[in-house]
N, C-alpha and C. Protein backbone atom coordinates (compact mmCIF):
# COMPACT_ATOMS: atom_id res chain seq x y z
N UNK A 1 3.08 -33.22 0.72
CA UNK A 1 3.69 -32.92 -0.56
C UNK A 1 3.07 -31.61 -1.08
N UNK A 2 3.86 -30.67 -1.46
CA UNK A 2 3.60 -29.49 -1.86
C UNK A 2 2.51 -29.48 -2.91
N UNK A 3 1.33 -28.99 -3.36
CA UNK A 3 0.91 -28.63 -4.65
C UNK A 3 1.61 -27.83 -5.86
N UNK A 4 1.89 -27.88 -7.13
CA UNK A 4 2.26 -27.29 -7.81
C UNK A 4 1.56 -27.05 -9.07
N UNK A 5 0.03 -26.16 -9.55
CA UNK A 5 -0.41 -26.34 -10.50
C UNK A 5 0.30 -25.39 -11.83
N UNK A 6 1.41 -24.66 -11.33
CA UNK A 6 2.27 -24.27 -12.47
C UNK A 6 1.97 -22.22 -12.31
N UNK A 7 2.39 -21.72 -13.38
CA UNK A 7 2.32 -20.41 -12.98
C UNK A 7 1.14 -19.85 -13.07
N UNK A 8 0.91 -18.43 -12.02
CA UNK A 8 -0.16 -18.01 -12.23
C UNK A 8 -0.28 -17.27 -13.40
N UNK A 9 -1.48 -17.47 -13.64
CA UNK A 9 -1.61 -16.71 -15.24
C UNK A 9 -2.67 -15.36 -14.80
N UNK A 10 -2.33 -14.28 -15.63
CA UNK A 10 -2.82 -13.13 -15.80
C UNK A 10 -4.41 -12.60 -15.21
N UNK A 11 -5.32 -14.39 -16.01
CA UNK A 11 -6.49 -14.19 -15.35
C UNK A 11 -6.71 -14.31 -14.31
N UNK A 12 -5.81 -15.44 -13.66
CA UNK A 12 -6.19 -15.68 -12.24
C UNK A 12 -5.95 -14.47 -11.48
N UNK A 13 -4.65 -13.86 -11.73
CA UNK A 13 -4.47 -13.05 -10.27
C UNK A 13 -5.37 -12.20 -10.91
N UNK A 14 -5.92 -11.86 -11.83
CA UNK A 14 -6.99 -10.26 -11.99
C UNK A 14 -8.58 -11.24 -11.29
N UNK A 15 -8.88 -12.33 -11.17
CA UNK A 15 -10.05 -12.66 -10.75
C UNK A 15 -9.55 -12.58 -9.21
N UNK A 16 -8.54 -12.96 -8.86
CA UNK A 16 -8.24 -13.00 -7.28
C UNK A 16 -8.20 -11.61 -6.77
N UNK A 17 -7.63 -11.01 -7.60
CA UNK A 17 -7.86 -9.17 -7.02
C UNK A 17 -9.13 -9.03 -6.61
N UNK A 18 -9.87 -9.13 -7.83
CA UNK A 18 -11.37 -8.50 -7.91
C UNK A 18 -12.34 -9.48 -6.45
N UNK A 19 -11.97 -11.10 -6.17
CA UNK A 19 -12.58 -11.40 -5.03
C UNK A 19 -11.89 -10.76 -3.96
N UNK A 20 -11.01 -10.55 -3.72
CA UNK A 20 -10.56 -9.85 -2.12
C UNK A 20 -11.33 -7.99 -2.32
N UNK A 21 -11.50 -7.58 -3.23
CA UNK A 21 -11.81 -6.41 -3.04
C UNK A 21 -13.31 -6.37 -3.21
N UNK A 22 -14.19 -7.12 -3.68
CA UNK A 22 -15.40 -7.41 -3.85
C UNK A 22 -16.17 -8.32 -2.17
N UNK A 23 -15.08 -8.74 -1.72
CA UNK A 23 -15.16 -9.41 -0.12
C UNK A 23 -15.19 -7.84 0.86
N UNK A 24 -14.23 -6.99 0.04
CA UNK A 24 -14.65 -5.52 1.14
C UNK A 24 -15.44 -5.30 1.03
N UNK A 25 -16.17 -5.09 -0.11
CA UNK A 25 -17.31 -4.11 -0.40
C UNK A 25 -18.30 -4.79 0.30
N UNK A 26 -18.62 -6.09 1.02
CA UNK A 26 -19.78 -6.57 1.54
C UNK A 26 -19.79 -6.43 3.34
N UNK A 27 -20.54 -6.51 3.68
CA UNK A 27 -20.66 -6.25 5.09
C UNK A 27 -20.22 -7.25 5.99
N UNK A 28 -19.24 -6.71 7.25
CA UNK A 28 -18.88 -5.39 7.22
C UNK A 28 -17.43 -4.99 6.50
N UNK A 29 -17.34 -5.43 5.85
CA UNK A 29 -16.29 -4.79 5.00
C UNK A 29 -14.77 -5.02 5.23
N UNK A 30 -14.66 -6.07 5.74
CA UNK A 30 -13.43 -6.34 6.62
C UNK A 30 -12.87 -7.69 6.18
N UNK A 31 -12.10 -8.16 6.08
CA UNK A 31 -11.84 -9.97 5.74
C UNK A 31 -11.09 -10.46 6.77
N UNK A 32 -10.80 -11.62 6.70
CA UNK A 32 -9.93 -12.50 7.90
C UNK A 32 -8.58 -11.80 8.00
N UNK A 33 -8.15 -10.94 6.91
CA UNK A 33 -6.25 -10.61 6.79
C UNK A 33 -6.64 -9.33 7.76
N UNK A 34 -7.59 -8.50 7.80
CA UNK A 34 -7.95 -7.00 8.10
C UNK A 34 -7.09 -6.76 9.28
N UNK A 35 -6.42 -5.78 9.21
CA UNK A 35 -6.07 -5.29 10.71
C UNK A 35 -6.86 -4.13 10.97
N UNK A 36 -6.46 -3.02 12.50
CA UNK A 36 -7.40 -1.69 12.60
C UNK A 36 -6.50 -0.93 12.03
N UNK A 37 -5.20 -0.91 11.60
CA UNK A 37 -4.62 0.23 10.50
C UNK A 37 -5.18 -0.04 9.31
N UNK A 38 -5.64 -1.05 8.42
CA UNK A 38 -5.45 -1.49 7.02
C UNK A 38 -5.88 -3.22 6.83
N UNK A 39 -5.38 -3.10 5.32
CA UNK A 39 -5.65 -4.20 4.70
C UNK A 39 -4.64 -4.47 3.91
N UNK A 40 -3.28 -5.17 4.33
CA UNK A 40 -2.44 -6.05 2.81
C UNK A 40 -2.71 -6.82 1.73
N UNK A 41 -4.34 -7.08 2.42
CA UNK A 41 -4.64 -8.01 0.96
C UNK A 41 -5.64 -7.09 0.16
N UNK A 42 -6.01 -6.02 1.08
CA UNK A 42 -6.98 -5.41 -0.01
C UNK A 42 -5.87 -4.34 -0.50
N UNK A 43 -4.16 -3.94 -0.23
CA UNK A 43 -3.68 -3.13 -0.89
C UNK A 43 -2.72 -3.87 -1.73
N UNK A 44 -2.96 -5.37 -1.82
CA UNK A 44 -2.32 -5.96 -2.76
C UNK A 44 -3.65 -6.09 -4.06
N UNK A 45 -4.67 -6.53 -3.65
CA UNK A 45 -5.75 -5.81 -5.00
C UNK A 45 -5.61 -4.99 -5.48
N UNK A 46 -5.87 -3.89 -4.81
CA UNK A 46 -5.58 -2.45 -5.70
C UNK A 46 -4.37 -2.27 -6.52
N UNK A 47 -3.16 -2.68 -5.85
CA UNK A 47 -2.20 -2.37 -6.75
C UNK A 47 -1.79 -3.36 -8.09
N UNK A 48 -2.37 -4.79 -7.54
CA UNK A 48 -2.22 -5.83 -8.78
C UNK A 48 -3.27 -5.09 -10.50
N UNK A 49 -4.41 -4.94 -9.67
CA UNK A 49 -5.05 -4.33 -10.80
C UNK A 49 -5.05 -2.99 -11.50
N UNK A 50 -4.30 -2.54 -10.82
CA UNK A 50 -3.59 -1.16 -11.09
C UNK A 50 -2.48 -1.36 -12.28
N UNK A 51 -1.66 -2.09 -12.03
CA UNK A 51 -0.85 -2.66 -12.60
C UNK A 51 -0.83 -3.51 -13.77
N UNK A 52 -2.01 -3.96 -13.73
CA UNK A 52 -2.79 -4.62 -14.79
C UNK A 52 -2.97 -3.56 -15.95
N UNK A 53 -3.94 -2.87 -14.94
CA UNK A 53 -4.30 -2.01 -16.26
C UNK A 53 -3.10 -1.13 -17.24
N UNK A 54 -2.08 -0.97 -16.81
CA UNK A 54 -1.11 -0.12 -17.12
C UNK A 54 -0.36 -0.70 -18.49
């Protein structure tokens, strides 16, 4: 059965940004999503909080 705790709210996705991009900054700098071009989850951080701020 699916989980459904309802919508995400504002804080969550700005705390979820800040852990996937705070997971780069530690050694070696890479997470489980990482490929050798890039990162979708670390260029979905950047742009969520980008977006935030705006």
């Amino acid at each position: 059965m699916p989980m459904d705790d309802g919508p995400v709210t504002p804080a969550l996705l700005i705390w979820t940004a800040q852990r996937v991009i705070n997971q780069h900054r530690k050694s070696p700098s890479r997470c489980a999503q990482c490929q050798d071009d890039g990162c979708e989850m670390l260029t979905w951080a950047r742009n969520a909080l980008t977006a935030h701020r705006e």
